[in-house]
Protein backbone atom coordinates (compact mmCIF):
# COMPACT_ATOMS: atom_id res chain seq x y z
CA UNK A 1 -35.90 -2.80 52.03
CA UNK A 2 -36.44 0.50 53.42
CA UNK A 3 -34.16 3.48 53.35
CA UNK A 4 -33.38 4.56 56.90
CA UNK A 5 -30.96 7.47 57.68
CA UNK A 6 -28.93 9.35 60.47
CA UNK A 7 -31.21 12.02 60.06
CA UNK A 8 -34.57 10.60 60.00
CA UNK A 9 -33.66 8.17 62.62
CA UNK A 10 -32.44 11.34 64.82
CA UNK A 11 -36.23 13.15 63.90
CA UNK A 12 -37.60 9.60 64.85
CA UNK A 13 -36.27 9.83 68.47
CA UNK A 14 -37.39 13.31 69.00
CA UNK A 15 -41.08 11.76 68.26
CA UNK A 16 -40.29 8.59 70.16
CA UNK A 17 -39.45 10.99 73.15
CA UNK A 18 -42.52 13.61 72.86
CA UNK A 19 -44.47 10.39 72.87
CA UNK A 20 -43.41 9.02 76.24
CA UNK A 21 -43.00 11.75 77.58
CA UNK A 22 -47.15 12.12 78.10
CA UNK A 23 -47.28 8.87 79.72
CA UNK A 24 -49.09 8.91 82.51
CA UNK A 25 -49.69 6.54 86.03
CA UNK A 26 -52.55 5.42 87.52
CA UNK A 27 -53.61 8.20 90.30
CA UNK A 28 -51.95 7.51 93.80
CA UNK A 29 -49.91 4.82 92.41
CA UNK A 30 -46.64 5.91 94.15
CA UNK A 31 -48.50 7.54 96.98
CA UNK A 32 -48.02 11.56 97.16
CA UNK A 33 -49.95 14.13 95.84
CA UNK A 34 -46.91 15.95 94.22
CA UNK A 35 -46.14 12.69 92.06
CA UNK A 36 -49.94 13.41 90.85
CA UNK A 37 -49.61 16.94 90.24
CA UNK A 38 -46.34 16.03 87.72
CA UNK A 39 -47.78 12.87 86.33
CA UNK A 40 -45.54 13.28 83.21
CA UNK A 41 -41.96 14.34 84.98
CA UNK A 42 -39.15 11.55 86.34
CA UNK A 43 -39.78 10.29 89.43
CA UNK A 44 -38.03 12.04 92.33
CA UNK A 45 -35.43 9.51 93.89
CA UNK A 46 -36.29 9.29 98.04
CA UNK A 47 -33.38 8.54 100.04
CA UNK A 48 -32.97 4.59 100.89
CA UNK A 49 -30.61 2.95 103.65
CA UNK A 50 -28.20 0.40 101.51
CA UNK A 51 -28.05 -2.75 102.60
CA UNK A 52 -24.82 -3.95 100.22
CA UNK A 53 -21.49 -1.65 99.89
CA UNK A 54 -20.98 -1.20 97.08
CA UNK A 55 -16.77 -0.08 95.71
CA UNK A 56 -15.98 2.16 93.04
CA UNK A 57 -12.91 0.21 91.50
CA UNK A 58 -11.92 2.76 88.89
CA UNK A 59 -12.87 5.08 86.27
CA UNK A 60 -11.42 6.05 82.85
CA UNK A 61 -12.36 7.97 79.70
CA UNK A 62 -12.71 6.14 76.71
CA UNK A 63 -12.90 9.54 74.64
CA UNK A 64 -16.03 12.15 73.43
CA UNK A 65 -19.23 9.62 73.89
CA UNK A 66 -22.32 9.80 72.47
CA UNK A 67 -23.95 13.08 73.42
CA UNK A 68 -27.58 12.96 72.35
CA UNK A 69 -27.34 10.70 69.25
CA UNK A 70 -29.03 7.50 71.29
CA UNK A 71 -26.90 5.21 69.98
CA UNK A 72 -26.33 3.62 73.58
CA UNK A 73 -22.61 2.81 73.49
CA UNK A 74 -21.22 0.07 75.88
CA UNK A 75 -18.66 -1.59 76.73
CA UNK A 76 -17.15 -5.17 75.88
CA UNK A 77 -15.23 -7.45 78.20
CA UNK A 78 -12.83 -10.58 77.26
CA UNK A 79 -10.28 -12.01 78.28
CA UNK A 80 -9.33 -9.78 81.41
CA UNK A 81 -10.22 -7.02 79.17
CA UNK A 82 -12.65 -4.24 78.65
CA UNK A 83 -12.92 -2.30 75.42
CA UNK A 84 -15.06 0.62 74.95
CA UNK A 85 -15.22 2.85 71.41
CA UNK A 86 -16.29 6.55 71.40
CA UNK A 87 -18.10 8.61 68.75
CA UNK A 88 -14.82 11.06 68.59
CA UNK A 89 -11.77 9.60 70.24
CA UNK A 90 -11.19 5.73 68.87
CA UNK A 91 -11.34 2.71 70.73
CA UNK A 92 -9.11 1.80 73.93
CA UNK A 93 -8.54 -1.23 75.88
CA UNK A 94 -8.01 -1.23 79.59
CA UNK A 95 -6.96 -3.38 82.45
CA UNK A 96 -11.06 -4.91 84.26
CA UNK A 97 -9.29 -5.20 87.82
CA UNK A 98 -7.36 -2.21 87.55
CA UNK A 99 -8.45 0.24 85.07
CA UNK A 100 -5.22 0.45 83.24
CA UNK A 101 -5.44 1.34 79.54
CA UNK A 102 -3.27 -1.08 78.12
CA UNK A 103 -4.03 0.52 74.31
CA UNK A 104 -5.52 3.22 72.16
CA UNK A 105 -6.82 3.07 68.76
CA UNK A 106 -7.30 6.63 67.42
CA UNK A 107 -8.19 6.91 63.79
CA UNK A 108 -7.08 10.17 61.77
CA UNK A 109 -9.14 13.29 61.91
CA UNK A 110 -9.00 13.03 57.99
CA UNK A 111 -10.83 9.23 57.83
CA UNK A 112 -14.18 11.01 59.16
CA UNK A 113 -14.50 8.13 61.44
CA UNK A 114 -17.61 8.44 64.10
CA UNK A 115 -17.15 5.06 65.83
CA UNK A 116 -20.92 4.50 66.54
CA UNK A 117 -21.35 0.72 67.04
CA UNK A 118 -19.74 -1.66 69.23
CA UNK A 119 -16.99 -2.54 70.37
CA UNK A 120 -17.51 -6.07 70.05
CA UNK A 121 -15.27 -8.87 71.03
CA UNK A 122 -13.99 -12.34 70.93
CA UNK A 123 -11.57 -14.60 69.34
CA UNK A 124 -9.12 -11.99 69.44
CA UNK A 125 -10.61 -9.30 68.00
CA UNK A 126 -12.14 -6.19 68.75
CA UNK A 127 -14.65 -4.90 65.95
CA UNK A 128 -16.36 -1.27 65.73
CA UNK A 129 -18.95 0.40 63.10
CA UNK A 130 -19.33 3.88 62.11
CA UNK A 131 -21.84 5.88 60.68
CA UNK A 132 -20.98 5.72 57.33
CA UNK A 133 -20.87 1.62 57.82
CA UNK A 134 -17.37 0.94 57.86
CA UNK A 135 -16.70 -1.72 60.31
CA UNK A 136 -12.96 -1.71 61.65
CA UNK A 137 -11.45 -4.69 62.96
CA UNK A 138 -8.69 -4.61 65.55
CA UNK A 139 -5.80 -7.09 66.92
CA UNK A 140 -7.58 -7.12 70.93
CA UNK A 141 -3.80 -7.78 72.21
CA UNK A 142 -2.01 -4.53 70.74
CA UNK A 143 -4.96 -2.38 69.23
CA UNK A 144 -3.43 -2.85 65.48
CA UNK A 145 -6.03 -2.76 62.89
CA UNK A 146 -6.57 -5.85 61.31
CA UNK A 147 -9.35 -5.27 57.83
CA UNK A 148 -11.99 -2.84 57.21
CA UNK A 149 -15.20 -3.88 55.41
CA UNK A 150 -18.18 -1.93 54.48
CA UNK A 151 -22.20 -2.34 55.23
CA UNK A 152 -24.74 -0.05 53.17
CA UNK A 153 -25.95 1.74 56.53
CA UNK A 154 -24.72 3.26 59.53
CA UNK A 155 -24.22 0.77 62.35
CA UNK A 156 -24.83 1.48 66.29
CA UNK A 157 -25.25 -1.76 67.37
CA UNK A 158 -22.47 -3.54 68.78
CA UNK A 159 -20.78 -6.51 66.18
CA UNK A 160 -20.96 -9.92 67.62
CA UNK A 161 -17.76 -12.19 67.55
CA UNK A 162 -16.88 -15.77 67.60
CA UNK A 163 -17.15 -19.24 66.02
CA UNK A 164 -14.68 -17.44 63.00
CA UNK A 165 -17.62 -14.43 61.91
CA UNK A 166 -18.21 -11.44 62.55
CA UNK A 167 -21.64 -10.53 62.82
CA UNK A 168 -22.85 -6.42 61.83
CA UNK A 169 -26.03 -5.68 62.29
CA UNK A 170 -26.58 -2.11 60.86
CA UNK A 171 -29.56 0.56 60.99
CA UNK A 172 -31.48 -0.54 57.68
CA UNK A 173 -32.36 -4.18 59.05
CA UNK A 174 -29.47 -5.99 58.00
CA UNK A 175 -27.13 -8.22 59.35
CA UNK A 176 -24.11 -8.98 57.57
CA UNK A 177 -21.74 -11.85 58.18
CA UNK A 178 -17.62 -11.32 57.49
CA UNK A 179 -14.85 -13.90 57.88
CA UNK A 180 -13.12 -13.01 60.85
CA UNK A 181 -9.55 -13.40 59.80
CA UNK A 182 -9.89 -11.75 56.21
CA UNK A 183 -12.94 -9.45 56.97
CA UNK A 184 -14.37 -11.22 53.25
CA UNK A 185 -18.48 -11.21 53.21
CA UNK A 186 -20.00 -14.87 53.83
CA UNK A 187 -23.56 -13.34 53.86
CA UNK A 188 -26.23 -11.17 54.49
CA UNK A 189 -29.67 -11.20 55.61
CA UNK A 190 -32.27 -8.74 55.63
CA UNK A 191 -35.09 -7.57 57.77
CA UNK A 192 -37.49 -4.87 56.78
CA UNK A 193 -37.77 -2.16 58.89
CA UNK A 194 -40.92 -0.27 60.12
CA UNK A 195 -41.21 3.89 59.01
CA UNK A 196 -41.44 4.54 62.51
CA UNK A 197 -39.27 2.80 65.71
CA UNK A 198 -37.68 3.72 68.39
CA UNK A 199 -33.89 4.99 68.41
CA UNK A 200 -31.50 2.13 68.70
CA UNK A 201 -30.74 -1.53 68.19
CA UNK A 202 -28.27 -4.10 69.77
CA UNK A 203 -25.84 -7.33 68.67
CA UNK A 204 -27.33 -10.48 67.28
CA UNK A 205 -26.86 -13.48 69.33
CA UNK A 206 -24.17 -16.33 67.92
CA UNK A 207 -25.92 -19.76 69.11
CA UNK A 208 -24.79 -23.09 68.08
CA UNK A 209 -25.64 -23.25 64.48
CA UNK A 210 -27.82 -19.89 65.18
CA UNK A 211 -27.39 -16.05 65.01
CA UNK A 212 -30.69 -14.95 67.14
CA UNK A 213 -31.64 -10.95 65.93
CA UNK A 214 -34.18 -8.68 67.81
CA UNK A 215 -36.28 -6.83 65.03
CA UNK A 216 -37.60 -3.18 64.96
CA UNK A 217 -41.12 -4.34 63.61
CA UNK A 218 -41.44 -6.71 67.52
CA UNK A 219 -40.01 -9.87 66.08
CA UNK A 220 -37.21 -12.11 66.49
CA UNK A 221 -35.34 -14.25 63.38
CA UNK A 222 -33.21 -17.28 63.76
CA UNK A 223 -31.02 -17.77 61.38
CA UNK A 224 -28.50 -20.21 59.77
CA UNK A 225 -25.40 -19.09 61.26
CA UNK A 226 -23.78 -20.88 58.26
CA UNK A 227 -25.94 -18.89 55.56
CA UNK A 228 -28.09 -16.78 56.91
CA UNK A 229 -31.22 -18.57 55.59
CA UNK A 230 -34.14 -17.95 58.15
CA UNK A 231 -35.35 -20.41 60.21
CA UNK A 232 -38.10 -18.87 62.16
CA UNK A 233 -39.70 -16.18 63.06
CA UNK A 234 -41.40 -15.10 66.09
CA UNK A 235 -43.26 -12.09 67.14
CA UNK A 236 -42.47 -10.85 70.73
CA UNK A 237 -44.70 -7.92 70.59
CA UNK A 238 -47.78 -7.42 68.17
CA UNK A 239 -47.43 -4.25 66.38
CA UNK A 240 -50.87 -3.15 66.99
CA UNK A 241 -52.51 0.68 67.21
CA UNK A 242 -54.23 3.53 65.20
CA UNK A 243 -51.20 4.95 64.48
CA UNK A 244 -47.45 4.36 63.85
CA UNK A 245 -46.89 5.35 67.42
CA UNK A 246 -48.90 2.83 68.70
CA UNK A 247 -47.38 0.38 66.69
CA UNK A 248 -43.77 0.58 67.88
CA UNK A 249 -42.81 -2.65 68.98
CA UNK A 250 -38.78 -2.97 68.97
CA UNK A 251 -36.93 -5.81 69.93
CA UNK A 252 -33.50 -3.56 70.66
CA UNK A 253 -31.91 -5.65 73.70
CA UNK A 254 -29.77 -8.74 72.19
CA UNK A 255 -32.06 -11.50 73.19
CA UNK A 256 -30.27 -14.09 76.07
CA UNK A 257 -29.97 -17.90 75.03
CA UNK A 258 -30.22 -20.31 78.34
CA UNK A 259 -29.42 -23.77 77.14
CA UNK A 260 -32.26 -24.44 74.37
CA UNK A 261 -34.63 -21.70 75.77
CA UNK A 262 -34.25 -17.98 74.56
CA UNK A 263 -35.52 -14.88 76.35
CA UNK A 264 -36.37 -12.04 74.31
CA UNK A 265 -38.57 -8.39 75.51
CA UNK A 266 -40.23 -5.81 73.40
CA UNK A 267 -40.79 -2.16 73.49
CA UNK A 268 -44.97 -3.25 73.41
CA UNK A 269 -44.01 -4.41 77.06
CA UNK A 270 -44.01 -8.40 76.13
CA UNK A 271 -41.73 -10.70 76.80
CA UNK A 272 -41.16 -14.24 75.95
CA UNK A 273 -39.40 -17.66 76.89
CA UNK A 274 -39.19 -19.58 73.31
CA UNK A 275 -37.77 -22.35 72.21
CA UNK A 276 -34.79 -21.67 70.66
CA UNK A 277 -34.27 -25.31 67.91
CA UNK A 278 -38.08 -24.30 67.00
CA UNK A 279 -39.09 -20.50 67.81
CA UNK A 280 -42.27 -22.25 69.59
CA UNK A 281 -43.29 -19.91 72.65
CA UNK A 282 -43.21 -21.55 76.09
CA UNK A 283 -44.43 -18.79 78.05
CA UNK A 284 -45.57 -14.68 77.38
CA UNK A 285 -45.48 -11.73 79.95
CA UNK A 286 -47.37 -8.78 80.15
CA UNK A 287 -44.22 -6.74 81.50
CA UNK A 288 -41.03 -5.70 79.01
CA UNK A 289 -39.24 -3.67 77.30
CA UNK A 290 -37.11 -2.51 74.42
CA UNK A 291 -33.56 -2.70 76.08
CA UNK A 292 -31.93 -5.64 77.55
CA UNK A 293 -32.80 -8.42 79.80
CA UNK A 294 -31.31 -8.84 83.18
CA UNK A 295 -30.84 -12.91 84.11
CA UNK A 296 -30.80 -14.28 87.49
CA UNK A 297 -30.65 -18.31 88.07
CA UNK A 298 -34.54 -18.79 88.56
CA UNK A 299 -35.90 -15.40 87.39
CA UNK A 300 -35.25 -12.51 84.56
CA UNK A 301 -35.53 -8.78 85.19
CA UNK A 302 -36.71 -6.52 82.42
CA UNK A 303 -37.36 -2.26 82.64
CA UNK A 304 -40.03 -0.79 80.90
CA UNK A 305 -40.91 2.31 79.02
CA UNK A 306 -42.17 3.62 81.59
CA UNK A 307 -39.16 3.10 84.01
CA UNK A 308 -41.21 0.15 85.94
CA UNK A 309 -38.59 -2.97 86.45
CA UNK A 310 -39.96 -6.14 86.41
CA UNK A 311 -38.83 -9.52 88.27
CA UNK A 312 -40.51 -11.84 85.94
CA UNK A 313 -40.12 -16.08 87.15
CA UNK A 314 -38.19 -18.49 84.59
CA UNK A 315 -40.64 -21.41 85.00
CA UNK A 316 -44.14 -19.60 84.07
CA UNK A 317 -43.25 -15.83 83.43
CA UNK A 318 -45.35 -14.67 86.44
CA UNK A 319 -44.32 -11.32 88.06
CA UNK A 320 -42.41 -11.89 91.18
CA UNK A 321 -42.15 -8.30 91.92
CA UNK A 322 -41.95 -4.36 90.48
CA UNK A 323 -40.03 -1.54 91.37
CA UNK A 324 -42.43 1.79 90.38
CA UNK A 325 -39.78 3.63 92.19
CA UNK A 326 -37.59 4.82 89.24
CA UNK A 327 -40.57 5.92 86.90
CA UNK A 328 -40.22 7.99 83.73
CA UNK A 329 -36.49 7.71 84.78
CA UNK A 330 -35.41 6.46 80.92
CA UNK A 331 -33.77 3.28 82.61
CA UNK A 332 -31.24 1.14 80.83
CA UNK A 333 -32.22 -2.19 80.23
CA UNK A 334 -31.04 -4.81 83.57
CA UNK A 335 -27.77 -6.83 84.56
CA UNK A 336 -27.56 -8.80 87.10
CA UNK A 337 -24.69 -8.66 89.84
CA UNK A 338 -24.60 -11.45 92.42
CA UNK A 339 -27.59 -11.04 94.75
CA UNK A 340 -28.60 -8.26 92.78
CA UNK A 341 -30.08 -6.69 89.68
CA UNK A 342 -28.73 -3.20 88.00
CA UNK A 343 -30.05 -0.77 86.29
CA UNK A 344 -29.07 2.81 85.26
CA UNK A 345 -31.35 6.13 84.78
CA UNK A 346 -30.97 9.40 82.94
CA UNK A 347 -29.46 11.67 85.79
CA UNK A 348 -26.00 9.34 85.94
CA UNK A 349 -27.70 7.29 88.97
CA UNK A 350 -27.17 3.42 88.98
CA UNK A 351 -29.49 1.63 90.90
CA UNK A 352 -29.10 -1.90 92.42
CA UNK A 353 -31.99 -3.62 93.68
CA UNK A 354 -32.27 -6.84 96.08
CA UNK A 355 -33.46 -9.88 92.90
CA UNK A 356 -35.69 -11.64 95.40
CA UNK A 357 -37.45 -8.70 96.23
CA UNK A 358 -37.18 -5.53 93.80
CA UNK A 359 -36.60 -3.76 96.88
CA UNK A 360 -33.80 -0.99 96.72
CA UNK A 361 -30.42 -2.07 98.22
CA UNK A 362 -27.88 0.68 96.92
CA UNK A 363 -27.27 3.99 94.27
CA UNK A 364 -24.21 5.44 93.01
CA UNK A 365 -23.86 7.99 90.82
CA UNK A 366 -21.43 8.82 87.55
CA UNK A 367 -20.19 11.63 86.63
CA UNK A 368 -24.13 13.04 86.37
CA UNK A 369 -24.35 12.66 82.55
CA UNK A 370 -27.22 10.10 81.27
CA UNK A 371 -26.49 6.64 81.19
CA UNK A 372 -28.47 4.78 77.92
CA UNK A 373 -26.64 1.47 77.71
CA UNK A 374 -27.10 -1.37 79.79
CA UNK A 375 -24.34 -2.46 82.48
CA UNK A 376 -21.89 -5.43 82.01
CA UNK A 377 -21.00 -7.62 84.47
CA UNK A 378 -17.28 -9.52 84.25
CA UNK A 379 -15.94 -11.51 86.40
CA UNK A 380 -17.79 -9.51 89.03
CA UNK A 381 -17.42 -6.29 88.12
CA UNK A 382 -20.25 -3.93 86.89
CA UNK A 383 -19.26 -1.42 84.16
CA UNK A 384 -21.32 1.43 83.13
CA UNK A 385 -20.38 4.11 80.28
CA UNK A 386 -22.22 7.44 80.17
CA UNK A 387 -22.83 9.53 77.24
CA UNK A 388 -19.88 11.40 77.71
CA UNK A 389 -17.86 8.63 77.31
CA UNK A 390 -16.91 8.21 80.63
CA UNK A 391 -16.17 4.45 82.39
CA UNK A 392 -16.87 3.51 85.96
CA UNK A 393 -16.38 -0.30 87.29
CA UNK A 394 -17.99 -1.07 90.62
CA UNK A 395 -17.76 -4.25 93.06
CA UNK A 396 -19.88 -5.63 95.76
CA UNK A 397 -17.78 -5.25 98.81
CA UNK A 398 -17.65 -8.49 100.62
């Protein structure tokens, strides 16, 4: 196992960013000269006429967010409820029709607490990490902390709850499996990790006898929920290149389980429909990314590293459509919201755009800090947390 640190994880992004940032587009693709001239800057955002209203239901502050550590904090949604942690200022749960915080967890200045990962819930419980690897679980009805455990490396991914575990995944390539009623270890399992990846990682996936978990070297594991004893392994994106650069190939979006088929993406711009009982691939796609995948009832949306988003068919994995008009925008990974799918940029802007046809159909805009995690959609309503911490939930008007 490698040893992977705050620090060297922090250089790691600086690279990671240098290194997109001299991506370039093929000449004239978006048509104007001036897009040519500043081949390596975000796309300039042209004004569109929205076809869907869109509401702004209500905003909160779920404390000091995540500034520039790319951890891409999120929130969590169950039962009527959306929970959302902070780096500095705890974990609160509010009303997801009314915005009403119904409770706060603050820890003491004195525990050194930097709530990094999560929240994740389920089964009554609401479970954060930090970046020393503590992982706090909390009663989801009244906030009251329940156990605290401890994982050997900082965690920024989100824990995944249910079927009586709790799943951490944390930075060095491990995922570790407690009891959720006494917080006791069941198991681990452990992935190495590559010297060089890109900033970030998300929640394994609880299955049906699985736990599904997206891999920094382009691969994805199934594993024994019961044991954590492998079952397969499948490679989503080849780490291939000269260099370490070239190589990157992240899985970092929590792949999405439809039935027996799974959908996972990779930073290497691949993405694949598997089989989930046997990790045999039914279909590959030139077109993906790191973050998360957006699903619609006959197609998937993914965003790319270059800020491309993708409408990519269920049956085949053809490309339906692409949006070039948010380039080198640092999108979020997709959601979809009724008729539409949702993405977020670096300049506070969310985006929805028309799933038939890619085509714009609305933008709102929050609070103007950058938005890194991907949107949830509950019951309806979209939520989106910026790096300041700060909660918006939006409806489709009808």
């Amino acid at each position: 196992m490698k040893p992977s640190s705050t620090l060297l994880r922090s250089s790691l992004v600086l690279l990671c960013a240098i290194a997109l940032g001299g991506c370039t587009t093929v000449k004239g693709w978006f048509g104007s000269k001036k897009d040519d001239a500043k081949p390596t800057e975000p796309m300039e955002l042209t004004n569109i006429t929205p076809t869907v209203k869109i509401a702004k239901l209500w905003s909160a502050n779920a404390g000091k967010g995540e500034g520039r550590m790319g951890v891409r904090q999120g929130p969590a949604v169950a039962d009527g409820r959306v929970y959302a942690a902070a780096i500095e200022g705890g974990v609160s749960a509010f009303d997801l029709q009314t915005g009403k915080q119904v409770w706060e967890f603050k820890p003491e200045k004195k525990s050194g607490l930097l709530l990094s990962g999560g929240p994740g819930a389920g089964d009554g419980l609401v479970v954060v990490g930090d970046l020393d690897g503590q992982v706090i679980a909390l009663d989801a009805a009244s906030g009251t902390e329940k156990w605290r455990a401890k994982v050997p490396n900082e965690v920024i991914a989100a824990p995944t709850v249910g079927m009586g575990v709790v799943l951490v995944r944390s930075n060095d390539g491990r995922v570790t499996a407690f009891d959720a009623a006494t917080g006791e270890r069941r198991w681990f399992w452990v992935h190495d990790v590559p010297a060089l990846s890109v900033r970030g990682n998300d929640a394994p996936l609880l299955g049906p006898g699985y736990v599904f978990v997206g891999n920094d070297d382009g691969t994805v594991s199934a594993l024994a929920a019961s044991d954590g004893r492998t079952i397969w392994d499948q490679a989503i994106g080849q780490a291939e290149g000269r260099t370490e650069l070239d190589r990157m190939s992240d899985v970092d979006g929590t792949p999405v389980l439809e039935g027996t088929t799974l959908y996972a993406t990779s930073f290497k711009k691949q993405t694949l429909a598997i089989d989930a009982p046997s990790g045999r691939p039914m279909w590959s796609s030139d077109h993906g990314g790191a973050g998360r995948i957006g699903v619609g009832s006959d197609r998937i949306v993914v965003t790319d590293r270059d800020g491309l988003v993708f409408g990519i068919d269920k049956a085949g994995g053809s490309a339906l459509w692409q949006q070039p008009g948010l380039a080198r925008r640092s999108l979020t990974g997709a959601v979809v919201q009724g008729d539409y799918a949702v993405v977020g940029d670096y300049d506070g802007y969310v985006h929805w755009l028309k799933l038939d046809n890619g085509e714009f159909a609305a933008r709102e805009r929050v609070g103007g800090k950058p938005l890194r995690a991907a949107p949830v959609v509950a019951d309806g309503v979209l939520l989106v947390q910026n790096v300041d911490g700060e909660l918006t939930a939006f409806t489709i008007a009808q």
